[in-house]
Protein backbone atom coordinates (compact mmCIF):
# COMPACT_ATOMS: atom_id res chain seq x y z
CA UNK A 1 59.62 74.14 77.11
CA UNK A 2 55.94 72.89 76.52
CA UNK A 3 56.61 69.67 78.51
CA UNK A 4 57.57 72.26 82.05
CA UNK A 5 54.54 74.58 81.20
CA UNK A 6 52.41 71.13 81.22
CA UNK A 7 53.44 70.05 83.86
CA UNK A 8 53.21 73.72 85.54
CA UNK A 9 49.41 73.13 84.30
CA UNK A 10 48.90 69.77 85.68
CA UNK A 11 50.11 70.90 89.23
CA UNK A 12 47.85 74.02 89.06
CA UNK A 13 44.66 71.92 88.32
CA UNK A 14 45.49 69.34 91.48
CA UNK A 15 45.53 72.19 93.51
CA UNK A 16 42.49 73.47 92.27
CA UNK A 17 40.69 70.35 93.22
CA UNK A 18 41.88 69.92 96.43
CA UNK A 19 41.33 73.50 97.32
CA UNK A 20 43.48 74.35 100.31
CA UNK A 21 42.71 77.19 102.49
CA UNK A 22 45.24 79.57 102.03
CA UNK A 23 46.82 80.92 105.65
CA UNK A 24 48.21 83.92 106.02
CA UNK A 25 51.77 85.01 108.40
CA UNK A 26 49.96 86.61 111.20
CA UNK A 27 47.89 83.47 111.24
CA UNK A 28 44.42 84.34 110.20
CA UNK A 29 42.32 82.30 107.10
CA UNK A 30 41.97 84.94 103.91
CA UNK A 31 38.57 86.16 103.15
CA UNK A 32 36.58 84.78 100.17
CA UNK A 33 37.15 88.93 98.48
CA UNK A 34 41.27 87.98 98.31
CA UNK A 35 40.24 84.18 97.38
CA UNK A 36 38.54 84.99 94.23
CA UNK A 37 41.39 87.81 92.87
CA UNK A 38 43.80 85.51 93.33
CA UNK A 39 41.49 82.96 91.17
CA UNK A 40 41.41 85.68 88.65
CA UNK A 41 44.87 86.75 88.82
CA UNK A 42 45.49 82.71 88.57
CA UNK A 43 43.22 82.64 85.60
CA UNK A 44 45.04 85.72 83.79
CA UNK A 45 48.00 83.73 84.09
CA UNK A 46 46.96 80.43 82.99
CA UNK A 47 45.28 82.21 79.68
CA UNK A 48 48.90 84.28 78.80
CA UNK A 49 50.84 80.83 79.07
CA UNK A 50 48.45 78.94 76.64
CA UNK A 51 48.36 81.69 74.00
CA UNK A 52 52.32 81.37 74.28
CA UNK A 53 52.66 77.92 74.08
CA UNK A 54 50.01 78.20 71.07
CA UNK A 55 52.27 80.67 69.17
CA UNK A 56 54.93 78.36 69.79
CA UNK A 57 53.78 75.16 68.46
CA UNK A 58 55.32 73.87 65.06
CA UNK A 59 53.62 71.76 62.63
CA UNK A 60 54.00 68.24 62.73
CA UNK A 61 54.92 66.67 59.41
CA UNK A 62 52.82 63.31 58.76
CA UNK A 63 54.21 59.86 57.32
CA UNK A 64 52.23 59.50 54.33
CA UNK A 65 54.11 56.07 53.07
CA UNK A 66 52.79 52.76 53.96
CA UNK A 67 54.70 50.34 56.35
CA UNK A 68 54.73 46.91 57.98
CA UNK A 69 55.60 48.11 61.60
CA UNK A 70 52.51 50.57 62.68
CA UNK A 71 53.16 52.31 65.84
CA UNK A 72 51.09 50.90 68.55
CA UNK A 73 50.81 54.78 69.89
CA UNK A 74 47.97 55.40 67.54
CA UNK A 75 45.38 53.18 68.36
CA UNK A 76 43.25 52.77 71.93
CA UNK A 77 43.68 49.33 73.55
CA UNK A 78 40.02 49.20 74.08
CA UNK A 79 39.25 46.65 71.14
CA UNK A 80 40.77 43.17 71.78
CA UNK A 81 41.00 41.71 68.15
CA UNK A 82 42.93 42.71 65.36
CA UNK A 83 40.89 44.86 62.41
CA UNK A 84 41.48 43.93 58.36
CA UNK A 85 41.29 46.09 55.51
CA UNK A 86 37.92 43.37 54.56
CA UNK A 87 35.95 45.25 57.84
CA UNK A 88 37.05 48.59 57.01
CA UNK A 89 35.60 48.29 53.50
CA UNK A 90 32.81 45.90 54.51
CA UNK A 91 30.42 49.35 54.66
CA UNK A 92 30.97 49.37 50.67
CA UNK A 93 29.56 46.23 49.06
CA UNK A 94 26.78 48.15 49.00
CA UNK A 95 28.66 50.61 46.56
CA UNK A 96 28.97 49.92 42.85
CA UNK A 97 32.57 51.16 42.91
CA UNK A 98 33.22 48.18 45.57
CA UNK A 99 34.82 45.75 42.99
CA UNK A 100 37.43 48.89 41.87
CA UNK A 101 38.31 49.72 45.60
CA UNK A 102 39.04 45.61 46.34
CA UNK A 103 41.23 45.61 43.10
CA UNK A 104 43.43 48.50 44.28
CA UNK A 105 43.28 47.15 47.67
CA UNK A 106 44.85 44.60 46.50
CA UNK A 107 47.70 45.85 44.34
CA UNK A 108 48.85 48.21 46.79
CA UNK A 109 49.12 45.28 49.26
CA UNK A 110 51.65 43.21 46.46
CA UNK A 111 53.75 45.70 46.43
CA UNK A 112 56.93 45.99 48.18
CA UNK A 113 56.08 48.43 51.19
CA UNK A 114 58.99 50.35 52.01
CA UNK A 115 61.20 50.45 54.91
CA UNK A 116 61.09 52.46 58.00
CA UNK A 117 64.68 55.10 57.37
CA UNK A 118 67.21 54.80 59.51
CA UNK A 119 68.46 58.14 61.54
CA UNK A 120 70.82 60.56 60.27
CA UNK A 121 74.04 59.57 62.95
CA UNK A 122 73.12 55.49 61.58
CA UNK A 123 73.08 56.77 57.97
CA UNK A 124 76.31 58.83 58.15
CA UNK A 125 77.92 55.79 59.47
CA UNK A 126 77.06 53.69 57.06
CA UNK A 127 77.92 55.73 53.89
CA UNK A 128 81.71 56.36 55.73
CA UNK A 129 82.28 52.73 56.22
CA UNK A 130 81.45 52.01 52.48
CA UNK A 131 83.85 54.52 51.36
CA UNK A 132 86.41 53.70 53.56
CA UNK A 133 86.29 50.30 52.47
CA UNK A 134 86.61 51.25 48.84
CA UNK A 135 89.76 53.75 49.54
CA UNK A 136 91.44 50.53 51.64
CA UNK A 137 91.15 48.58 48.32
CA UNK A 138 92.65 51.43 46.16
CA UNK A 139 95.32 52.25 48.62
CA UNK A 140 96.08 48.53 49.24
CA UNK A 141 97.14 48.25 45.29
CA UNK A 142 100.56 50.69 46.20
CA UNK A 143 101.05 48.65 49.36
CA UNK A 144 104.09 46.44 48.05
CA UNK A 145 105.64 49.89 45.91
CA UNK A 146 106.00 51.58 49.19
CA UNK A 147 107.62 48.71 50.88
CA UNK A 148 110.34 48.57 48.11
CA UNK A 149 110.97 52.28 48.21
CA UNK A 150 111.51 51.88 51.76
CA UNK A 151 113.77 48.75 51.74
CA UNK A 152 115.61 50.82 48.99
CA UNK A 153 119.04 52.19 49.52
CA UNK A 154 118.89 55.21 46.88
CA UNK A 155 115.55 56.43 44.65
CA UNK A 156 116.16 59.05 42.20
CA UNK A 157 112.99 61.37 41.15
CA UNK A 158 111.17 60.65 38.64
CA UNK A 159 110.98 57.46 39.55
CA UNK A 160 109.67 56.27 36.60
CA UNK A 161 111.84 57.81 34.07
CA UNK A 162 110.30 59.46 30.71
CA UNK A 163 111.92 58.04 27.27
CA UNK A 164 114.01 61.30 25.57
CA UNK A 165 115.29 59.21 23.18
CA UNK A 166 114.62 60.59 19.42
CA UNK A 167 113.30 58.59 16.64
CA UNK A 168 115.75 57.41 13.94
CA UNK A 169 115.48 58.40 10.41
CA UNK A 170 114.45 54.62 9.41
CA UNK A 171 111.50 54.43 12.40
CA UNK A 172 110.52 57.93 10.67
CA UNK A 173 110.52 56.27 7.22
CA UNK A 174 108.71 53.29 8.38
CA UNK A 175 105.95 55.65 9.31
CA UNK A 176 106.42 57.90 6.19
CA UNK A 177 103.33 56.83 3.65
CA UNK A 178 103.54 59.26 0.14
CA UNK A 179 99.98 60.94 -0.18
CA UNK A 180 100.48 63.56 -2.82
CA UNK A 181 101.27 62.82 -6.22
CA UNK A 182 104.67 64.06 -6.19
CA UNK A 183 105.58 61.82 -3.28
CA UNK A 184 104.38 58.78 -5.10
CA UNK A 185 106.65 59.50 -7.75
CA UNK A 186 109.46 60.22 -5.53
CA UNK A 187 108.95 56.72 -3.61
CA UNK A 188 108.40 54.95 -7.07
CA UNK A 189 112.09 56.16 -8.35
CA UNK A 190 113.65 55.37 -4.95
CA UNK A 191 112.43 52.27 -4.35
CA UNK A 192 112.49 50.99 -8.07
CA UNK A 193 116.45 51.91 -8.05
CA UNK A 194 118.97 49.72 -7.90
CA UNK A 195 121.27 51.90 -5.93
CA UNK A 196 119.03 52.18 -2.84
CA UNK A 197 120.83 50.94 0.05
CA UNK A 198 119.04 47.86 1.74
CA UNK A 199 118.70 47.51 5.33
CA UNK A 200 119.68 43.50 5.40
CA UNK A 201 122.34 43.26 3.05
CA UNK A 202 125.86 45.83 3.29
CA UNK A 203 126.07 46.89 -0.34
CA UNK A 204 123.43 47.59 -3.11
CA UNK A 205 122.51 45.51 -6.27
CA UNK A 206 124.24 47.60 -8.56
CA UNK A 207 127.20 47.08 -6.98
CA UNK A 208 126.75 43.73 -6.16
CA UNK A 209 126.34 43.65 -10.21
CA UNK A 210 129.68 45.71 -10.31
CA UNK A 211 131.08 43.27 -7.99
CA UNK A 212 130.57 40.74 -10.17
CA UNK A 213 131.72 41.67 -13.29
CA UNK A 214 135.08 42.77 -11.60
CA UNK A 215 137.98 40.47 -11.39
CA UNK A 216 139.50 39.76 -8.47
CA UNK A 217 142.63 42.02 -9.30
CA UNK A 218 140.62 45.16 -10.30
CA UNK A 219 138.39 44.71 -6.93
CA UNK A 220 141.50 44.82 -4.87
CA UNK A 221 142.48 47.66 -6.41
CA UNK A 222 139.74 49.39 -6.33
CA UNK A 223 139.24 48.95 -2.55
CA UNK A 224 142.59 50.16 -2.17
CA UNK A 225 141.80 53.14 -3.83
CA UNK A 226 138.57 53.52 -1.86
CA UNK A 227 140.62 53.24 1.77
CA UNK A 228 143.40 55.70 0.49
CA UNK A 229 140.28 58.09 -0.23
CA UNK A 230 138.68 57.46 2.72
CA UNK A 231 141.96 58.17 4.52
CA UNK A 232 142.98 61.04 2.98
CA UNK A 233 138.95 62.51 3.88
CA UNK A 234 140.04 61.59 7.50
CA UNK A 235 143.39 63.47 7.14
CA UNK A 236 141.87 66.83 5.67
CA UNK A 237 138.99 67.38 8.45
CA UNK A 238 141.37 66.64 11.40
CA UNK A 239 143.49 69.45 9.82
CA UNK A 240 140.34 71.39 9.00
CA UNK A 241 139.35 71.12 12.74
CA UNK A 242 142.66 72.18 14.22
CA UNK A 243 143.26 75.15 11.36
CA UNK A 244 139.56 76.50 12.84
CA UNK A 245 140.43 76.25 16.80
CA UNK A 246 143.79 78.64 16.16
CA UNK A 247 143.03 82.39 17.27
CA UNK A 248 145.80 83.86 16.33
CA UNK A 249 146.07 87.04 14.58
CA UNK A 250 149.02 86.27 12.88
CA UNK A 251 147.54 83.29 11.09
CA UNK A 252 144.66 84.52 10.14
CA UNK A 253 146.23 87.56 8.17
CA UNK A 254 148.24 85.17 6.54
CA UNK A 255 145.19 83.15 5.19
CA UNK A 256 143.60 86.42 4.19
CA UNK A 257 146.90 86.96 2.12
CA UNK A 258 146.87 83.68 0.52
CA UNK A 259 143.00 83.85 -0.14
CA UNK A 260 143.45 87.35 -1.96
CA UNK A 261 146.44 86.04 -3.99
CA UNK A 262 143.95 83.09 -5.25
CA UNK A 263 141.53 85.36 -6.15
CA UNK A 264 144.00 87.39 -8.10
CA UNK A 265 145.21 84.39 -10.64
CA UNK A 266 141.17 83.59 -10.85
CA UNK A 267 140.65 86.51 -11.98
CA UNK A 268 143.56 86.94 -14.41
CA UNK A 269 142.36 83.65 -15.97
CA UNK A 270 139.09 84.71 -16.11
CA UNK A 271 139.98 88.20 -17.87
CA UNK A 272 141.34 85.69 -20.53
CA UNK A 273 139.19 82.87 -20.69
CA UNK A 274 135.63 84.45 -20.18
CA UNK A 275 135.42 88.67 -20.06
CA UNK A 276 132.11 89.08 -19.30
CA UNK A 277 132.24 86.79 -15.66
CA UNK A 278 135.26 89.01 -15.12
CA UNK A 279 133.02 92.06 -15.32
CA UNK A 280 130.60 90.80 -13.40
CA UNK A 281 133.22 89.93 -10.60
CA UNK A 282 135.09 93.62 -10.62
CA UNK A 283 131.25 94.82 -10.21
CA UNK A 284 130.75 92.69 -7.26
CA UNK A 285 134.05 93.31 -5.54
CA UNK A 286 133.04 97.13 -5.87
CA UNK A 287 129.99 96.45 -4.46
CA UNK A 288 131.71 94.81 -1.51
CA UNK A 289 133.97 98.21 -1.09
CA UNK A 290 131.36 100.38 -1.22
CA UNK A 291 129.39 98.16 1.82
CA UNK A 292 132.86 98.27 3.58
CA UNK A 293 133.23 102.17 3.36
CA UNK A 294 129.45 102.51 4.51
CA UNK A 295 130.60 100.30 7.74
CA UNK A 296 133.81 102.44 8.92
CA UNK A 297 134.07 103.06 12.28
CA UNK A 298 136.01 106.52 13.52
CA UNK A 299 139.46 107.04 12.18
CA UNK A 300 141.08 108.14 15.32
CA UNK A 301 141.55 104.15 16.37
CA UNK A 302 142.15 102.94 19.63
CA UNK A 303 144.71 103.76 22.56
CA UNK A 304 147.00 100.90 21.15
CA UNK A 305 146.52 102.14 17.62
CA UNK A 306 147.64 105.64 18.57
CA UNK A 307 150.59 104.34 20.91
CA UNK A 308 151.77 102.32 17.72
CA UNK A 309 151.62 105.26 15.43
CA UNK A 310 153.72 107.13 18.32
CA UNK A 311 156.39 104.57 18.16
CA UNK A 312 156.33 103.94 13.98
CA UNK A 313 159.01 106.73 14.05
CA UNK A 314 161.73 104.83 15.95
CA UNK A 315 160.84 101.14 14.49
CA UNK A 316 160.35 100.54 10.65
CA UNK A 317 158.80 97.10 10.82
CA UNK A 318 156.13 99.33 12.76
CA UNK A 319 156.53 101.72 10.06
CA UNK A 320 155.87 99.69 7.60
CA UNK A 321 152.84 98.23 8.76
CA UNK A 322 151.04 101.62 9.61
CA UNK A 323 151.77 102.95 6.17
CA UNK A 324 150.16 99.66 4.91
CA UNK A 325 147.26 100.12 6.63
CA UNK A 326 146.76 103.79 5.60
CA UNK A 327 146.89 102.79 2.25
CA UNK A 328 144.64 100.22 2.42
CA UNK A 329 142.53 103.04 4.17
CA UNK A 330 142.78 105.05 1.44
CA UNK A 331 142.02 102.77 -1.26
CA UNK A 332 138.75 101.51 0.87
CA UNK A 333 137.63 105.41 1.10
CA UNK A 334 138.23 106.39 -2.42
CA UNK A 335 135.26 108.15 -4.22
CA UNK A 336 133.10 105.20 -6.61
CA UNK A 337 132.83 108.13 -9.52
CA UNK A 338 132.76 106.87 -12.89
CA UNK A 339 132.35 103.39 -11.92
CA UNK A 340 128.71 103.63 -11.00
CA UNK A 341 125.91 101.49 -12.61
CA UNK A 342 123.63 103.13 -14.66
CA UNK A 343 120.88 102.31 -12.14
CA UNK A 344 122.93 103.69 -9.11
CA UNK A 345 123.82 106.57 -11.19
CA UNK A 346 122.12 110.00 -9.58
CA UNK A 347 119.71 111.63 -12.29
CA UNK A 348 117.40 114.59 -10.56
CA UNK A 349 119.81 116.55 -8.30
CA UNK A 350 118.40 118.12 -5.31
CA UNK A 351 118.18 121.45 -4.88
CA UNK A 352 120.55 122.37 -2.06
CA UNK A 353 123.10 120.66 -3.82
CA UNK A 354 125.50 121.85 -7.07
CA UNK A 355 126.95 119.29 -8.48
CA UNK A 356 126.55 115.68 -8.44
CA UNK A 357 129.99 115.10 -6.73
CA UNK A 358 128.52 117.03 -3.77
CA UNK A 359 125.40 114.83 -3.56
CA UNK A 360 127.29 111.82 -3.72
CA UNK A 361 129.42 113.12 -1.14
CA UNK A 362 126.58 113.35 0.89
CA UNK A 363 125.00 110.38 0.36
CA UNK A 364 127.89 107.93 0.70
CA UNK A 365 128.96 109.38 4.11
CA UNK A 366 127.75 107.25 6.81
CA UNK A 367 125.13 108.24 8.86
CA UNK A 368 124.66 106.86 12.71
CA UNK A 369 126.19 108.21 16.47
CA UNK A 370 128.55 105.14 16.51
CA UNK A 371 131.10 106.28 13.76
CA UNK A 372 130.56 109.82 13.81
CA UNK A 373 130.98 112.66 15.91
CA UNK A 374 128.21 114.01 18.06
CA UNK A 375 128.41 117.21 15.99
CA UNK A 376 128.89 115.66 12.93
CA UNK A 377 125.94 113.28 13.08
CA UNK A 378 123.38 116.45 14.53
CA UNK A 379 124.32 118.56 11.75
CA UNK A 380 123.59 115.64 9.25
CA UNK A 381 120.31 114.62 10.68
CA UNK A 382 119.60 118.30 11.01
CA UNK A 383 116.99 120.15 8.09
CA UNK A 384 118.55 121.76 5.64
CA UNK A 385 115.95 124.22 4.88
CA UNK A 386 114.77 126.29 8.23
CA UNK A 387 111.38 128.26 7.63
CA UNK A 388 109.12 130.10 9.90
CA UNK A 389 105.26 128.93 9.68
CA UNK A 390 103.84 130.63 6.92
CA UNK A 391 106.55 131.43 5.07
CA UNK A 392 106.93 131.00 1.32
CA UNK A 393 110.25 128.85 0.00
CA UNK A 394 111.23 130.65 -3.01
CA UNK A 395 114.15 128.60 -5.19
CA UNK A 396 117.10 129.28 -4.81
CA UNK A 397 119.34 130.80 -7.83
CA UNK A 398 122.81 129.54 -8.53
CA UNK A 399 124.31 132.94 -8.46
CA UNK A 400 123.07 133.70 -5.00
CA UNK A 401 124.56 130.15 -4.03
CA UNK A 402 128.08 130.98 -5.53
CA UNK A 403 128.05 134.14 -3.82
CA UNK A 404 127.15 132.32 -0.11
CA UNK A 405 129.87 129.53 -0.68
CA UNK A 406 131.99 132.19 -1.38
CA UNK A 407 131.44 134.46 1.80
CA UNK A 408 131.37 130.50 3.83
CA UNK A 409 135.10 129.95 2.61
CA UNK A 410 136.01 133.46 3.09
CA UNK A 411 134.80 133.53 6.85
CA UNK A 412 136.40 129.48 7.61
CA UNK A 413 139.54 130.75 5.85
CA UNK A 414 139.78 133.89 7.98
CA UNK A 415 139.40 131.50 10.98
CA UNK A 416 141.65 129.30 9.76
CA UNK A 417 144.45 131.90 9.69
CA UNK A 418 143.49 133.01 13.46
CA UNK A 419 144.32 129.70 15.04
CA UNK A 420 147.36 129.66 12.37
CA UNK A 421 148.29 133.19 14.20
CA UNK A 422 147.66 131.78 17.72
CA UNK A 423 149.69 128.63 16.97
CA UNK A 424 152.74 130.40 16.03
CA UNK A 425 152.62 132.53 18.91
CA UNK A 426 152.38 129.85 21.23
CA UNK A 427 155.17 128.32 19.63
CA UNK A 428 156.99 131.40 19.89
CA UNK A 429 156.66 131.64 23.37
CA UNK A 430 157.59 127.44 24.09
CA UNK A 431 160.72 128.25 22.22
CA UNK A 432 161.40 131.60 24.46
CA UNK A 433 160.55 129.96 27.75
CA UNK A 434 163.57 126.81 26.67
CA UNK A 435 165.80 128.84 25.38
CA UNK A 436 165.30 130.90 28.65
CA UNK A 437 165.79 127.55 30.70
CA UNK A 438 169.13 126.46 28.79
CA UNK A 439 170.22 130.04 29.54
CA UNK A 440 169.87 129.19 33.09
């Protein structure tokens, strides 16, 4: 922009100077009135293009750091010889602060002037071809690695695999040092034994000792009585294994049987040998009961169970069994009274209860939605006293609660009878309606 308006300046001035006479279409000169507003109008113009350029001028940033190439823009070619720093400062001998001045002179011109910078574009290039040279040399390193992946048939991921392998209990000991004092006198006993096993020979120096003192004869023996040991070990947990993998019912009622019947004679020989562990086994075997009765599910049983009970009329093996298990039933849910500890015994009796029978009732019924009824298990969960807010609870007297438990039975009894009634009558009626059909 300021180079055109220069050279829009220069042209103006050489036209100034020559002055041409200015000619108009129809042909006639101007008059010297038109000459000089156009000079002025000229003038205006000249003045409004300065101030712009002026405006638009930025500051130029001097080079303040000495250098060995000086530009040869900045100095007239008038004078033929070179100047020295020794003319420049010839002005000061004069001066007492000459001597100072040639000393600094000096200094600066030892030092290391610095270079002229290269451009940005020259810079930038330089900088990327050092880096690229330093990523060539760190990719170069996995040059061969990638030519033997590629010339390989088959890689499988991770290529370098991680170790998984878990340290053995002598590595572990190796590494094991005792630091508290209990630990020292753990490894002192272990290690001072004789019967510690060592690592380079197969048996131990007692029994090397044992060895020893044996005759040939009695260390035969003796490993023969080792291997039939070891055999019969062998025997036992191969049966052990294949007793555990059957699933059948059968089989494992039987081993219930046989376990029960064991327990029986132990405790017959106990009840003669030592009383008081037999006590203390009855206790925990009712203790066991009482944890079984608190687990019971719903009596009803299952679609198979009821099926079987159907069917128990026509089969007596069936029979049989189903009277079995009610009895067994039946012992399980038999009432714990008079055979409670004295801590489990009940001493302060609530108050919406009579007698302790009742509470215990109470208590040892089960209490949860999964083996009760949905009725059952709301009206157990349910309070059992029902005030309004504000109210006073007065106790309750015992004759009052004979009275209510009376009028309770009286009402369920009365009920009782009506379905009674309404049974019979519908049976009544069945019997009519066959007797009407074999009639027929």
């Amino acid at each position: 922009m300021e180079s055109i308006l220069a050279n829009q300046m220069e042209e103006l001035d050489e036209e100034e100077e020559y002055e041409p006479k200015l000619i108009l279409e129809d042909g006639s000169d101007m008059s010297e009135d038109e000459e000089d507003d156009l000079e002025e109008k000229h003038a205006s113009l000249m003045a409004s293009i300065k101030a712009m350029t002026q405006n638009d001028q930025k500051k130029v940033i001097e080079r303040t750091i000495g250098s060995a190439d000086v530009s040869e823009f900045g100095f007239n070619k008038t004078g033929g010889s070179k100047i020295n720093i020794g003319d420049l400062i010839s002005t000061l001998n004069t001066s007492n602060q000459a001597g100072k001045l040639k000393k600094q002179v000096k200094s600066i011109g030892n030092e290391k002037i610095a270079d002229i910078p290269l451009e940005k574009p020259q810079q930038e290039r330089l900088v990327r071809g050092i880096a690229y040279k330093a990523i060539t040399e760190e990719v170069s390193k996995w040059q061969p690695l990638i030519q033997q992946n590629r010339k390989a048939e088959q890689l499988t991921f991770p290529l370098q695999q991680p170790n998984y392998s878990l340290k053995t209990s002598d590595e572990m000991t190796k590494r094991f040092q005792p630091r508290t004092p209990l630990e020292r006198e753990i490894a002192l006993l272990l290690h001072g034994s004789d019967n510690v096993e060592c690592q380079t020979k197969m048996l131990t120096k007692a029994e090397e000792r044992a060895l020893k003192a044996m005759s040939l004869e009695e260390a035969k023996e003796r490993r023969a009585e080792l291997m039939k040991f070891r055999a019969l070990m062998t025997y036992s947990e191969t049966r052990f294994r294949r007793q555990k993998k059957i699933k059948s019912k059968g089989y494992r009622k039987i081993l219930r049987k046989e376990k029960m019947k064991k327990e029986e004679k132990e405790l017959d020989s106990l009840q003669k040998t030592d009383p008081e562990k037999y006590l203390e086994k009855i206790e925990y075997a009712d203790k066991a009961r009482v944890e079984e009765r608190m687990s019971l599910k719903h009596r009803g049983g299952s679609k198979f169970a009821r099926k079987k009970m159907m069917y128990a009329r026509y089969d007596p093996e069936m029979h049989d069994e189903s009277m079995s298990i009610s009895t067994t039933r039946k012992t399980t849910m038999e009432d714990m009274e008079g055979h409670w500890s004295e801590e489990e015994k009940v001493k302060d009796l609530p108050r919406q209860f009579l007698n302790i029978k009742q509470f215990e009732q109470s208590i040892s019924q089960p209490i949860g939605n999964t083996w009760n009824p949905e009725k059952a298990f709301h009206r157990m969960i349910q309070p059992k006293v029902v005030t309004q807010a504000g109210a006073i609870i007065k106790p309750i007297d015992k004759e009052e609660m004979f009275k209510k438990q009376k009028i309770d039975k009286k009402a369920g009894g009365d009920i009782d009878n009506k379905r009674d009634d309404k049974k019979r009558v519908v049976k009544g009626k069945n019997r009519n309606v066959k007797g009407s059909r074999k009639k027929h």
